[in-house]
C-alpha atoms as a PDB file:
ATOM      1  CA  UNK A   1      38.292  11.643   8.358  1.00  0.00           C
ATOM      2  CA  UNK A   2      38.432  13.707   4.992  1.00  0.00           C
ATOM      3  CA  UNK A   3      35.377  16.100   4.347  1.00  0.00           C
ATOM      4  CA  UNK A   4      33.363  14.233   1.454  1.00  0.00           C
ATOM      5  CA  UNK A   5      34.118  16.084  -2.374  1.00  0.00           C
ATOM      6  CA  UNK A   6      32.074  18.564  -3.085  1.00  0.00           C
ATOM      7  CA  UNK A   7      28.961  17.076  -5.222  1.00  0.00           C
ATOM      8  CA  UNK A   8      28.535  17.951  -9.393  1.00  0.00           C
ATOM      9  CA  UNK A   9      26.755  20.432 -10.486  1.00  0.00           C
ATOM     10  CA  UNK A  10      22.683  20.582 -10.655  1.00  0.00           C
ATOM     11  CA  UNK A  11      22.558  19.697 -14.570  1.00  0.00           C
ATOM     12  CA  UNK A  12      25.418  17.221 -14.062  1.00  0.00           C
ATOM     13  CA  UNK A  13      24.460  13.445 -12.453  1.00  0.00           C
ATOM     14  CA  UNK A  14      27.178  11.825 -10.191  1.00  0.00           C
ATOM     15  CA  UNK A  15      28.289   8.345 -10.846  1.00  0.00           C
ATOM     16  CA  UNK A  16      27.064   6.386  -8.047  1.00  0.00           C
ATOM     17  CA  UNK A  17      29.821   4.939  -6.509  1.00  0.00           C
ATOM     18  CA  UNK A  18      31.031   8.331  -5.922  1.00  0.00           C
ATOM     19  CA  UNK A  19      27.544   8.911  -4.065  1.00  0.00           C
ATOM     20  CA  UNK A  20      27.995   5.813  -2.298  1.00  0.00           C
ATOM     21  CA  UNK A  21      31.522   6.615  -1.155  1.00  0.00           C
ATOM     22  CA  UNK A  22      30.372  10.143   0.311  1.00  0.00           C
ATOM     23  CA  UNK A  23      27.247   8.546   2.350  1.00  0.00           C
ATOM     24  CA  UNK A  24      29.394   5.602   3.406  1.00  0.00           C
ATOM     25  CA  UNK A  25      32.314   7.955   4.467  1.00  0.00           C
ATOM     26  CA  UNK A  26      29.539  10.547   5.678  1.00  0.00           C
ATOM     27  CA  UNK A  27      28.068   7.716   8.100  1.00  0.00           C
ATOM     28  CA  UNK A  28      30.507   8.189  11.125  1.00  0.00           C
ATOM     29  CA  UNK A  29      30.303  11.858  11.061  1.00  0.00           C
ATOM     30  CA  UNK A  30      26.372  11.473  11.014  1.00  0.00           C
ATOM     31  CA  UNK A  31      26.419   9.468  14.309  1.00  0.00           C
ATOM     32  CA  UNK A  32      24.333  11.580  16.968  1.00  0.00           C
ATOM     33  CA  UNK A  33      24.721  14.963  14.900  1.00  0.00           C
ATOM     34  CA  UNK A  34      20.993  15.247  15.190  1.00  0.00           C
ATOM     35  CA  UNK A  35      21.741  15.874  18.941  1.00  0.00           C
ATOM     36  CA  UNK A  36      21.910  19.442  17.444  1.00  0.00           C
ATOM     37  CA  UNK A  37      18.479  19.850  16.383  1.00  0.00           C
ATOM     38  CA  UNK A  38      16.666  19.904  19.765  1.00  0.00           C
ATOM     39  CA  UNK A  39      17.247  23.662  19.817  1.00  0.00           C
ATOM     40  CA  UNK A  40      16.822  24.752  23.165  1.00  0.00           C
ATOM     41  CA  UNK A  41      20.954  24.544  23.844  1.00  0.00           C
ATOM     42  CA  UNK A  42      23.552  23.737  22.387  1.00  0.00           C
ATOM     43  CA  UNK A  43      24.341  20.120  23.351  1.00  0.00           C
ATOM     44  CA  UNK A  44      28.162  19.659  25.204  1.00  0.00           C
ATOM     45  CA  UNK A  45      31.231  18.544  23.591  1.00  0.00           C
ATOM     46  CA  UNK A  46      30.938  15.033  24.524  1.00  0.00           C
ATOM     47  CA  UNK A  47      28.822  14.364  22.455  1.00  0.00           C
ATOM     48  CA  UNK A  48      30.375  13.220  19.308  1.00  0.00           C
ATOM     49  CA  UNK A  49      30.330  10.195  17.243  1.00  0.00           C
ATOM     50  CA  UNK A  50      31.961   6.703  18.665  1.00  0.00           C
ATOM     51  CA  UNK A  51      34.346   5.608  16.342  1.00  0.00           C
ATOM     52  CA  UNK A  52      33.131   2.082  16.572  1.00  0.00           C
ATOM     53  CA  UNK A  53      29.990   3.367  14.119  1.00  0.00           C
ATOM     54  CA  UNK A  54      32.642   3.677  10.978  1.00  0.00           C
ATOM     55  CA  UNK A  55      31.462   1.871   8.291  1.00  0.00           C
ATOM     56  CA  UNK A  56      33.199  -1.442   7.828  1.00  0.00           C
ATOM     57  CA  UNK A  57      32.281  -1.841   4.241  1.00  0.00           C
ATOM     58  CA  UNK A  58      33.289   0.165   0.946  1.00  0.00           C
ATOM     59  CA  UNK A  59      30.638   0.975  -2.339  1.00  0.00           C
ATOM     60  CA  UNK A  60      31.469  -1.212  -5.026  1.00  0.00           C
ATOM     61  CA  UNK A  61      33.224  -0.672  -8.073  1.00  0.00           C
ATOM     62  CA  UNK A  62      31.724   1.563 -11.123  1.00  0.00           C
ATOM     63  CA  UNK A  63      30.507  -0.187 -13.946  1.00  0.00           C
ATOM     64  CA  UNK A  64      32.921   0.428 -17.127  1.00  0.00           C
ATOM     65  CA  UNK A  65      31.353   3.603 -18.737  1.00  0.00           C
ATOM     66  CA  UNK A  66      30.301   5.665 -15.388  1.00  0.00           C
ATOM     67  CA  UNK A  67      32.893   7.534 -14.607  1.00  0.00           C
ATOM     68  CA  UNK A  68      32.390  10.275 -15.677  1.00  0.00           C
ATOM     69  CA  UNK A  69      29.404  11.493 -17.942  1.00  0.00           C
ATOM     70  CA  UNK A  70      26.674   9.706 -17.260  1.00  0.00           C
ATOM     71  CA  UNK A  71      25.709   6.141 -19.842  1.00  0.00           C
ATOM     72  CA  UNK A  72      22.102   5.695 -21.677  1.00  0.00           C
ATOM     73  CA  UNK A  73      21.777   2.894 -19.179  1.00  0.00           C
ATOM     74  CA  UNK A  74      22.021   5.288 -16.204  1.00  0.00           C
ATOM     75  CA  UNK A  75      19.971   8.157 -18.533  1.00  0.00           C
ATOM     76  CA  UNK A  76      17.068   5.143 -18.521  1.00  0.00           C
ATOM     77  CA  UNK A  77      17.331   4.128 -15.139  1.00  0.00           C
ATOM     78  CA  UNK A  78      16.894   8.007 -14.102  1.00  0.00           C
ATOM     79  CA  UNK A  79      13.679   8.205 -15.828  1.00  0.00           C
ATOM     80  CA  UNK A  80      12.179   4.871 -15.174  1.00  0.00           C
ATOM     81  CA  UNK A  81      12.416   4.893 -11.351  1.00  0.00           C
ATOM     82  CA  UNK A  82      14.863   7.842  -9.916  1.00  0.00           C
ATOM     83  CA  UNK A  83      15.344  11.250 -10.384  1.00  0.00           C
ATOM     84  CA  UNK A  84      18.726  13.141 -11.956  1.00  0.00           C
ATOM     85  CA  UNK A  85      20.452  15.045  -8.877  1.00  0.00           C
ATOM     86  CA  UNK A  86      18.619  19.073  -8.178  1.00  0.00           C
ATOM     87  CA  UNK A  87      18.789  20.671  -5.372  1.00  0.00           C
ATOM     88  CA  UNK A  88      15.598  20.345  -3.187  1.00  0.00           C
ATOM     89  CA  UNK A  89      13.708  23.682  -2.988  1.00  0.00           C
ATOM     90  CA  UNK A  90      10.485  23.239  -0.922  1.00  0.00           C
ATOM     91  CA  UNK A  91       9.199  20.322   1.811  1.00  0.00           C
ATOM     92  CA  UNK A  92       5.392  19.642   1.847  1.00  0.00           C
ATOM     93  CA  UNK A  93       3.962  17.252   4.165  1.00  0.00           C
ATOM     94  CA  UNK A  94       0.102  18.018   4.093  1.00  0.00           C
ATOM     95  CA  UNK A  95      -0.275  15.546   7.050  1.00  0.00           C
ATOM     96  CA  UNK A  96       1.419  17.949   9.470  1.00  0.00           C
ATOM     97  CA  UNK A  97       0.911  21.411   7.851  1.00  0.00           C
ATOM     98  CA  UNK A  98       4.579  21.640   6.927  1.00  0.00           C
ATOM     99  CA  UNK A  99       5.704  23.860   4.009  1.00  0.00           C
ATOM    100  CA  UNK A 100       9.320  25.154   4.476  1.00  0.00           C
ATOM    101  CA  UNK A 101      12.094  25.560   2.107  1.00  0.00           C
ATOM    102  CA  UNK A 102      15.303  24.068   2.334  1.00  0.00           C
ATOM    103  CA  UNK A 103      19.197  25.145   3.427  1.00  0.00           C
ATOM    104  CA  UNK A 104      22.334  23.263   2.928  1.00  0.00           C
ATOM    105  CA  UNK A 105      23.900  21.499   5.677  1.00  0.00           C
ATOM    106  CA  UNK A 106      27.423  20.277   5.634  1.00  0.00           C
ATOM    107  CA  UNK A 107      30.070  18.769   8.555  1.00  0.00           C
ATOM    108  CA  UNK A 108      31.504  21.294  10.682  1.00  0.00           C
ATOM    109  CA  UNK A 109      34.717  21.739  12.489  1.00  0.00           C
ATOM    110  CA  UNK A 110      34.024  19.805  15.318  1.00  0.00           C
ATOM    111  CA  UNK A 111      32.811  16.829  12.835  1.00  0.00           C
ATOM    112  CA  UNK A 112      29.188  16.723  13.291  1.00  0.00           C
ATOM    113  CA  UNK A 113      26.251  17.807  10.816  1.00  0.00           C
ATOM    114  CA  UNK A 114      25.572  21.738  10.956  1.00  0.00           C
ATOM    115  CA  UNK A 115      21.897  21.872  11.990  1.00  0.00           C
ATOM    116  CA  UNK A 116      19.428  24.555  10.594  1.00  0.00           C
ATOM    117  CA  UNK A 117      19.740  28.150  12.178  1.00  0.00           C
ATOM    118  CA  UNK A 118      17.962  27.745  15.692  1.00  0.00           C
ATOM    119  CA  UNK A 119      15.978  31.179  15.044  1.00  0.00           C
ATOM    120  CA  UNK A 120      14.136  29.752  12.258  1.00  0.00           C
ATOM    121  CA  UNK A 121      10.911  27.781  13.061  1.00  0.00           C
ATOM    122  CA  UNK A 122      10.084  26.997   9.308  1.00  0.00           C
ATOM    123  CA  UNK A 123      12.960  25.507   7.880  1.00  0.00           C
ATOM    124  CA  UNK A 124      14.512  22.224   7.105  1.00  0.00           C
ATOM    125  CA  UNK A 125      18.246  21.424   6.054  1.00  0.00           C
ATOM    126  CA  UNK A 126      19.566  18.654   3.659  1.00  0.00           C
ATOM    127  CA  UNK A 127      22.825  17.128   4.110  1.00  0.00           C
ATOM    128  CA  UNK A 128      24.331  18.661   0.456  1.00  0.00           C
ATOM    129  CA  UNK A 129      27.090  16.469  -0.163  1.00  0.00           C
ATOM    130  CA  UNK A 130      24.620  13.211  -0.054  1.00  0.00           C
ATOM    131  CA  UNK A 131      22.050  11.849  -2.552  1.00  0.00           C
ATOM    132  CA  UNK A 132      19.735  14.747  -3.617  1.00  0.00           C
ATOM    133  CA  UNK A 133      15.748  13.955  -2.782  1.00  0.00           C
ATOM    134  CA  UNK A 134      14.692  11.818  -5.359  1.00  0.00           C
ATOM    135  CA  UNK A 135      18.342  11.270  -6.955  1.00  0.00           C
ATOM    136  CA  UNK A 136      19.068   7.098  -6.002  1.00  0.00           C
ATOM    137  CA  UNK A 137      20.690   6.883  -2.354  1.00  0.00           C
ATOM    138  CA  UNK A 138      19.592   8.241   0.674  1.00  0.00           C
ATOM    139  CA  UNK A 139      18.863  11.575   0.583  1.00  0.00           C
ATOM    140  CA  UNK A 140      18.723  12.979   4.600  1.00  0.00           C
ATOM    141  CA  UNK A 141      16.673  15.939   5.605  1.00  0.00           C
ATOM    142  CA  UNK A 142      17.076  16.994   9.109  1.00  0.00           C
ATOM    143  CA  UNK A 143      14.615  19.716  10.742  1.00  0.00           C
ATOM    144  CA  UNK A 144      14.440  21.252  14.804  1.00  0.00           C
ATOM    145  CA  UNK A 145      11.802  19.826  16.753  1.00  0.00           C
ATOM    146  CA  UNK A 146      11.310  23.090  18.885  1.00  0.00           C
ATOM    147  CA  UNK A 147      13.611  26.421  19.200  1.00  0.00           C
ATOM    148  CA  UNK A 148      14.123  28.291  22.473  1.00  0.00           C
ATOM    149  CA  UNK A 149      10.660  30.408  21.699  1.00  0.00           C
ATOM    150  CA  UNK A 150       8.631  28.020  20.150  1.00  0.00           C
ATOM    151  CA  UNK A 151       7.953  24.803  18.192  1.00  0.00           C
ATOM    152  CA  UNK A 152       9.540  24.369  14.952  1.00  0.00           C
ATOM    153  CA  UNK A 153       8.707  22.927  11.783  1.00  0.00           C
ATOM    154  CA  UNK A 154       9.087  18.926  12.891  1.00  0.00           C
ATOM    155  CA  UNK A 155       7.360  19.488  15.781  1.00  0.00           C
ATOM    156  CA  UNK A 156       4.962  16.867  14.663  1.00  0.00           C
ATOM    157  CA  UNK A 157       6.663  14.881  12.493  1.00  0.00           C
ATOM    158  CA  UNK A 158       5.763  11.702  15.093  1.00  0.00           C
ATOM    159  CA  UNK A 159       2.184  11.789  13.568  1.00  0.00           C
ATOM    160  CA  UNK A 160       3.073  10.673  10.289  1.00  0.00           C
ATOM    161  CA  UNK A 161       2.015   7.480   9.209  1.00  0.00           C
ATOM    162  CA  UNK A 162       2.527   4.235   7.117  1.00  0.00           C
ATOM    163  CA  UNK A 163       1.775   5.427   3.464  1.00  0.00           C
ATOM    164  CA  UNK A 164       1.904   8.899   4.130  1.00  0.00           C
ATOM    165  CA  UNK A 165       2.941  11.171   1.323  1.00  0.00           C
ATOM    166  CA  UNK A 166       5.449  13.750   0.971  1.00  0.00           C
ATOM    167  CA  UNK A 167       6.885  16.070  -1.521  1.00  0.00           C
ATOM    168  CA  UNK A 168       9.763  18.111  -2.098  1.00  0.00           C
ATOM    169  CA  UNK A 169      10.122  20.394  -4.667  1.00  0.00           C
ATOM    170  CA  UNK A 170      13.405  20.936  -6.774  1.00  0.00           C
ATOM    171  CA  UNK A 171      15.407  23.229  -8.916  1.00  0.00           C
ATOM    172  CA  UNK A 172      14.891  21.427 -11.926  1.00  0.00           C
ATOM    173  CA  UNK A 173      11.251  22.291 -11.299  1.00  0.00           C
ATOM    174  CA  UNK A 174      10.271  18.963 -10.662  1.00  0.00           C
ATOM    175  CA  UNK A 175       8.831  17.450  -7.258  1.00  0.00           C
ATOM    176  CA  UNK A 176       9.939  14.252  -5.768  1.00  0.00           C
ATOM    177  CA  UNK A 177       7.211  12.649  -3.885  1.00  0.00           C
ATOM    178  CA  UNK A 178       7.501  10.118  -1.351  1.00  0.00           C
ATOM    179  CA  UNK A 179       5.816   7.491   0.900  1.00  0.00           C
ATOM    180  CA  UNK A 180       6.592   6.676   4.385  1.00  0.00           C
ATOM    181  CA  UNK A 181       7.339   3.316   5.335  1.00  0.00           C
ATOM    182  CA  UNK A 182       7.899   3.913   8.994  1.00  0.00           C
ATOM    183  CA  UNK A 183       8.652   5.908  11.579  1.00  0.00           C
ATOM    184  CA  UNK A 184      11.266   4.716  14.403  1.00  0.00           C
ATOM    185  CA  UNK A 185      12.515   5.888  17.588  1.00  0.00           C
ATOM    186  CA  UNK A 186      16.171   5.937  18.666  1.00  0.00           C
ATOM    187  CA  UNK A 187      17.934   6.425  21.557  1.00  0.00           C
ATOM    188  CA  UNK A 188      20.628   8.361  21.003  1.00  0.00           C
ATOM    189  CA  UNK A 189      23.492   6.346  22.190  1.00  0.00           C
ATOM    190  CA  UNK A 190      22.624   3.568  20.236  1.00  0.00           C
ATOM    191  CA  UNK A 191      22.155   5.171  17.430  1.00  0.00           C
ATOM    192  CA  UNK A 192      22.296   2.724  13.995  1.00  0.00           C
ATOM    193  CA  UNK A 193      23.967   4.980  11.667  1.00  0.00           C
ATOM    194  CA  UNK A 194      24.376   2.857   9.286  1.00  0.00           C
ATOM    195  CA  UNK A 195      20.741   1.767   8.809  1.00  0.00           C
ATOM    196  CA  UNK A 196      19.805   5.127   9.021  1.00  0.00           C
ATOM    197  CA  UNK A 197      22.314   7.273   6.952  1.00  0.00           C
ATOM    198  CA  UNK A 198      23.583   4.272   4.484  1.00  0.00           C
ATOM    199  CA  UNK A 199      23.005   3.934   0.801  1.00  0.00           C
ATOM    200  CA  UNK A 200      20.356   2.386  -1.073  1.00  0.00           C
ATOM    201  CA  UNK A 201      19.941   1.388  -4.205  1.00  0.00           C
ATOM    202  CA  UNK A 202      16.797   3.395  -5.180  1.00  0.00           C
ATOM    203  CA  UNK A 203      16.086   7.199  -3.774  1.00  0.00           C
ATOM    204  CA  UNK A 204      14.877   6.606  -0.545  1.00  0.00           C
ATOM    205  CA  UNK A 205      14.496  10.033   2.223  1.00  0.00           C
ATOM    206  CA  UNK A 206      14.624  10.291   5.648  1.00  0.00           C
ATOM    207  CA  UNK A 207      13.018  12.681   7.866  1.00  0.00           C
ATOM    208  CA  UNK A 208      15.590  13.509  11.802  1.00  0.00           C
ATOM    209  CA  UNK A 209      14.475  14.978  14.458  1.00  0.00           C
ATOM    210  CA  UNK A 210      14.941  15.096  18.101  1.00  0.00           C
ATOM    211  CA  UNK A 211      12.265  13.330  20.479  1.00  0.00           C
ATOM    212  CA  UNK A 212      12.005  11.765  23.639  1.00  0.00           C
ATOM    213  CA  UNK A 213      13.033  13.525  26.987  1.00  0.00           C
ATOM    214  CA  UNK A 214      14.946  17.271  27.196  1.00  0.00           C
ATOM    215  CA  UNK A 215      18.216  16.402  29.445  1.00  0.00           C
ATOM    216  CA  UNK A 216      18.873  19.571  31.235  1.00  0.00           C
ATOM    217  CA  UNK A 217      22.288  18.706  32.384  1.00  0.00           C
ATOM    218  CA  UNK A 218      23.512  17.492  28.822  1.00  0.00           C
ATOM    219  CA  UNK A 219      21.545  20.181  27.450  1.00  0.00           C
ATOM    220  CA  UNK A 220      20.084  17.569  24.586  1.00  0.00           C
ATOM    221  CA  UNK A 221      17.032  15.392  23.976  1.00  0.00           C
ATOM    222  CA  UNK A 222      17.575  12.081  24.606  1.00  0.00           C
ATOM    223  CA  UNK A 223      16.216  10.153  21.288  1.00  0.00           C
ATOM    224  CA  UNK A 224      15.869  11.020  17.609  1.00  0.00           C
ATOM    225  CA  UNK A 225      12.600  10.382  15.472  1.00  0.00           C
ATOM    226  CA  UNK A 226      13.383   9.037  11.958  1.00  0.00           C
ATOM    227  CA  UNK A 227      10.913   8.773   9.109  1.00  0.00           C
ATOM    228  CA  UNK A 228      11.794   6.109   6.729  1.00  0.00           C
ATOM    229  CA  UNK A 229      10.428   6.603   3.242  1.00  0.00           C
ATOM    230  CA  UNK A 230      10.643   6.022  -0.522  1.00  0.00           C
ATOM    231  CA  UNK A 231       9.973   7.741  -3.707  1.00  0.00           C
ATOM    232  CA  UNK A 232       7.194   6.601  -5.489  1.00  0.00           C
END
């Protein structure tokens, strides 16, 4: 499968479908890539996304008008409920004593999500070529539960609860806060990519980390912990 297109600029909002497109065609590659964040090895070659997990549906059509430069309708629906796309800067989440800035994270050769270096303990990635936190979609920040040395920054992301607020700061200097509406456990061969990683149709976040049991032999966790949320 094609690497998504590159995303538009920070001052420039995408038209949605073409958002849409690069989650929906993102989804597949997504499948078990947060086998990479456990940190302590790096997980074998086997594991890679099943095939089966391709999306079987496609983003519909643009409405006349969006391609392109964006319409006063979209201009409107930006301020009323979402945000225009901006790179995320910082993640706060006062519950667990995180504050860590942010990296791009993109598919690599072998077709998974890049995870964050492994030698950093404070730092959390974004998947760049999705919906930007607090732009409509689903934007997906992905963080290392532990590192060979130490915990990392998600190391307690599993004590975040219902209603729950979190913030991310942006480029355009402003901060996209959001409130959790659940956190879920996965095992990570049944993995539901497309609830997980699919679009939405308001800016909605979610938090990935490993969890459950370290397999020594695999060299991988067994589960991921994902934090379902939405801006507010």
């Amino acid at each position: 499968m094609p690497v998504p297109p590159s995303p538009p600029a920070d001052d420039e909002q995408a038209p949605t479908t073409s958002r849409s497109m690069t989650v929906l065609c993102a989804v597949a590659l997504l499948v078990l890539a947060m086998s990479l964040l456990g940190g302590n090895d790096t997980p074998t070659d086997s594991m890679r996304p099943p095939v089966a997990a391709q999306p079987s549906v496609s983003a519909p059509p643009a409405a006349a008008g969006q391609a392109g430069a964006d319409t006063d309708a979209d201009a409107d629906t930006d301020t009323d409920a979402n945000l225009p796309r901006s790179k995320p800067v910082r993640l706060l989440i006062p519950e667990i004593s995180v504050d860590a800035p942010f990296t791009d994270l993109a598919i690599g050769a072998n077709g998974q999500l890049q995870a964050p270096p492994p030698d950093d303990t404070n730092l959390v990635g974004w998947y760049a070529k999705g919906a930007s936190p607090g732009e409509k979609g689903t934007s997906i920040i992905a963080g290392h539960v532990d590192t060979k040395t130490s915990a990392a920054v998600f190391a307690y992301l599993g004590q975040l609860d219902e209603g729950d607020v979190f913030h991310v700061e942006r480029a355009d200097g402003r901060t996209a806060s959001f409130e959790v509406d659940g956190l879920e456990t996965f095992d990570k061969n049944d993995f539901p990519s497309e609830r997980v990683y699919g679009d939405a149709d308001r800016a909605e976040a979610r938090l990935i980390t490993c969890a459950g049991d370290y397999d020594r032999k695999a060299k991988d966790y067994t589960e991921n912990l994902v934090v379902f949320a939405h801006l507010t």
